[in-house]
Protein backbone atom coordinates (compact mmCIF):
# COMPACT_ATOMS: atom_id res chain seq x y z
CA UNK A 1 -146.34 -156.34 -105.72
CA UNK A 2 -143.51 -158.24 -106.52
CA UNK A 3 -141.98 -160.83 -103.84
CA UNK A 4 -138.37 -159.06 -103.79
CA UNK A 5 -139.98 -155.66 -103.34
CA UNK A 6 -141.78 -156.88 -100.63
CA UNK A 7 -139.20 -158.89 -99.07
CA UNK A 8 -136.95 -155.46 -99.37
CA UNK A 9 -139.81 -153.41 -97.46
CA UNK A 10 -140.17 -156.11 -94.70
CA UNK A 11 -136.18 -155.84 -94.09
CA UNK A 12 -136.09 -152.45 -94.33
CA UNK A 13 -138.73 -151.94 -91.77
CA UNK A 14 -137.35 -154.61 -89.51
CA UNK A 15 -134.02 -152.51 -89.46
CA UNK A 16 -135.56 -149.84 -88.44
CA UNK A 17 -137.82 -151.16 -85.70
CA UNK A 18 -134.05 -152.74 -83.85
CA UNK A 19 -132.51 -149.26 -84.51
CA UNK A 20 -135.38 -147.64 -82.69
CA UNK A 21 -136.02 -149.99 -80.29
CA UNK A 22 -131.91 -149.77 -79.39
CA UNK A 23 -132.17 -146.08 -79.41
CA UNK A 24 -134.93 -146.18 -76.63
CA UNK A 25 -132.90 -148.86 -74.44
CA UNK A 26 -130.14 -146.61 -74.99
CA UNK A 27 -131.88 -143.60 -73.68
CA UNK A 28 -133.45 -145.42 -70.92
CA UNK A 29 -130.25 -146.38 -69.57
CA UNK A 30 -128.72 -142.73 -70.00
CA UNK A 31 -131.50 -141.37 -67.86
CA UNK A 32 -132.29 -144.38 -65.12
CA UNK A 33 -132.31 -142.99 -61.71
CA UNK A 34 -131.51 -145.10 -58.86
CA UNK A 35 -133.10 -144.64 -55.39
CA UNK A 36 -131.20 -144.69 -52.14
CA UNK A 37 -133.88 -144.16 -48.70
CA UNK A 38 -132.56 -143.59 -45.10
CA UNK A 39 -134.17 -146.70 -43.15
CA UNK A 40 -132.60 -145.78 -40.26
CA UNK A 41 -130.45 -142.87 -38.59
CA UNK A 42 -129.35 -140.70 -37.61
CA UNK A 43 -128.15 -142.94 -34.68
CA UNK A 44 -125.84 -141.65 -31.53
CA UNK A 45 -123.02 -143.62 -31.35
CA UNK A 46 -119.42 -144.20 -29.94
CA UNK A 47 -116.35 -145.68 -31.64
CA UNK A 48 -115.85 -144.33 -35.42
CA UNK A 49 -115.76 -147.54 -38.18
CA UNK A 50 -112.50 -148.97 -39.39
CA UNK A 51 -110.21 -146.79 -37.14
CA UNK A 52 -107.98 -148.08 -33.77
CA UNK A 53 -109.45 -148.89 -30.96
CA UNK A 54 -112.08 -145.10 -30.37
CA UNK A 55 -114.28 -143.61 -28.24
CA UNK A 56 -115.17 -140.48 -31.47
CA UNK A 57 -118.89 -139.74 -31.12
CA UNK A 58 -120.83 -140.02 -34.43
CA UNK A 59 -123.71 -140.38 -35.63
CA UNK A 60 -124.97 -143.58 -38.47
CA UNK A 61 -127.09 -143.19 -41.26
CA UNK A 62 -128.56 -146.71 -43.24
CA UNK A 63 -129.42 -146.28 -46.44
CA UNK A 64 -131.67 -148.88 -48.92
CA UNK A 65 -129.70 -148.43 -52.42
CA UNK A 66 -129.65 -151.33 -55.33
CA UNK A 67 -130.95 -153.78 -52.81
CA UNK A 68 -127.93 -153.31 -50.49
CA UNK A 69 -127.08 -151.30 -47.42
CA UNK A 70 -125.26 -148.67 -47.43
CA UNK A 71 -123.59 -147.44 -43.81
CA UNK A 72 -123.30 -143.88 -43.33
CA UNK A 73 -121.05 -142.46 -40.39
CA UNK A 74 -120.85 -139.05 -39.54
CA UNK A 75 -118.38 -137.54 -37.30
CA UNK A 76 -117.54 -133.55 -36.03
CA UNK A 77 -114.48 -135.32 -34.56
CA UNK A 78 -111.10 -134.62 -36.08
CA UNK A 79 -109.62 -138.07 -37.51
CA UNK A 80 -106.23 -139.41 -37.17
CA UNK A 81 -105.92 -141.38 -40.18
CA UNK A 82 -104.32 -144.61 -40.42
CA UNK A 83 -101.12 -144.44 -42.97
CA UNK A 84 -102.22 -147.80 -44.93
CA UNK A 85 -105.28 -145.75 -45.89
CA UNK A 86 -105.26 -145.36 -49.45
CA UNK A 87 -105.30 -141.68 -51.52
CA UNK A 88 -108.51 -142.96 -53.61
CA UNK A 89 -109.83 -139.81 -56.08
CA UNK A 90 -113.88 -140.88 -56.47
CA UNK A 91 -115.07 -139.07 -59.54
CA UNK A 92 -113.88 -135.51 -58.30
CA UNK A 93 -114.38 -135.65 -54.47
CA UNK A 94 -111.24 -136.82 -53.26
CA UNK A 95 -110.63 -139.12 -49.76
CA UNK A 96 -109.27 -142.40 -48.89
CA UNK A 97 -110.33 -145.82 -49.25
CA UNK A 98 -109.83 -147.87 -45.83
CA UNK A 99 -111.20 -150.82 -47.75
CA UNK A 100 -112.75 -152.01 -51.35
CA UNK A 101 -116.22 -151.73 -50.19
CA UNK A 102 -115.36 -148.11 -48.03
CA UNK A 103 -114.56 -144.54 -48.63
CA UNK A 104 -113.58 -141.95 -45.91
CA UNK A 105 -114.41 -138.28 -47.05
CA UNK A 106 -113.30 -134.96 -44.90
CA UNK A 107 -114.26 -131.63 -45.07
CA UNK A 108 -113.17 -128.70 -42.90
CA UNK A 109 -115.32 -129.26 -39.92
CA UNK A 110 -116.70 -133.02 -39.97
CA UNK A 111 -116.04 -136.63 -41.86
CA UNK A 112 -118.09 -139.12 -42.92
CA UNK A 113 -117.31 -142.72 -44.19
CA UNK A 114 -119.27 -144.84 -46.55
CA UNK A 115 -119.57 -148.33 -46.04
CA UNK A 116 -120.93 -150.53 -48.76
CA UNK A 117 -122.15 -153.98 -48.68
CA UNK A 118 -119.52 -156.88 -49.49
CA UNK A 119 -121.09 -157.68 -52.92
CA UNK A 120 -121.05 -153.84 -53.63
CA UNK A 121 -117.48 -151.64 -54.38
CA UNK A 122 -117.57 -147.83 -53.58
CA UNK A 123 -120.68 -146.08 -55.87
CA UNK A 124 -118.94 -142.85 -56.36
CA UNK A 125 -122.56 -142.25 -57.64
CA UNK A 126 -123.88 -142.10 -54.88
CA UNK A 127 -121.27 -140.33 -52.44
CA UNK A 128 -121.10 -137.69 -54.79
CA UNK A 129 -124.68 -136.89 -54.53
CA UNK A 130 -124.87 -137.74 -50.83
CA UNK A 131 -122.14 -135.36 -49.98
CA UNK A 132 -123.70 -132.10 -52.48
CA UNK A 133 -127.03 -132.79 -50.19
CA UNK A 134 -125.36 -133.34 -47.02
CA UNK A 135 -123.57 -129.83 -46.96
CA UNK A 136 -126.76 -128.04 -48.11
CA UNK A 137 -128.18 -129.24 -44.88
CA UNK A 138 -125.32 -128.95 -42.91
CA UNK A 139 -125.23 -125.15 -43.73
CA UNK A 140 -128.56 -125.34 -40.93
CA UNK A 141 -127.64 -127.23 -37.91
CA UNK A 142 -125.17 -126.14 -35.20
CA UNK A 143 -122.16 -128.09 -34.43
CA UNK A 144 -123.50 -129.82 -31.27
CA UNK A 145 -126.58 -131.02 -32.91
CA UNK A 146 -127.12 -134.34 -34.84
CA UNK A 147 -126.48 -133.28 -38.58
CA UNK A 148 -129.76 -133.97 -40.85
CA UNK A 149 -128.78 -136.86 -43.56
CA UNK A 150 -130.96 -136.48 -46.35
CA UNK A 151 -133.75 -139.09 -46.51
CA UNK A 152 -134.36 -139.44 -50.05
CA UNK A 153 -131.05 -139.82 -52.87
CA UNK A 154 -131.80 -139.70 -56.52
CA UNK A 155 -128.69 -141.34 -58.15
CA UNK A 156 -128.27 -141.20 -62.08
């Protein structure tokens, strides 16, 4: 076989082992699922995150996600919302965004604000899933009784 032949194979296949092998890094990354476990919660407590001076019963969810924390706090409590709270539109839920590393979601009959660790920004990821799961399990548990945060998040 002659040496340029050769040499011509050997390239060829080389190309197509990198466009193969960046195909399949490609696809891995399209279809990586992230993790997020409840460690702890739902915890009773008094005096709603980020807001005045409150005495607004709700109830804290901590989540394990990407090596962080993430602080969950639920509330049945109507919210007066301070004005330097920002209109903040995260993928299509919309809320408000009290803070880089926060976002404050409502619904008709409860809230819930995200908190996310300092070296983390809001993962609109992960509230978008959180909230889809939280009102299928909301649709189950009265109004007086601690609502049932979903233990296990599969983020993609």
């Amino acid at each position: 076989m002659n040496s340029k032949v050769a040499y011509g194979i050997l390239l060829c296949s080389f190309v197509i082992f990198i466009s193969v092998t960046d195909a399949q890094t490609t696809l891995t990354e399209k279809n990586e699922t992230e993790i997020a476990v409840l460690v702890k919660g739902p915890v009773e407590n008094r005096g709603f995150p980020l807001i005045y001076p409150n005495a607004i019963k709700l109830w804290s969810g901590y989540y394990r996600y990407l090596k962080s924390e993430v602080v969950v706090s639920f509330t049945r409590k109507n919210i007066l919302l301070p004005a330097e709270w920002e209109h903040f539109v995260c993928d299509k839920i919309e809320g408000f965004s009290p803070a880089e590393d926060s976002f404050f979601y409502t619904d008709k009959d409860w809230s819930v604000l995200f908190q996310f660790s300092k070296e983390q920004q809001v993962d609109c990821s992960f509230i978008n899933i959180f909230i889809i799961r939280l009102k299928y399990f909301l649709r189950d548990t009265s109004s007086d009784s601690p609502p049932l945060l979903p233990a296990i998040l599969e983020i993609r």
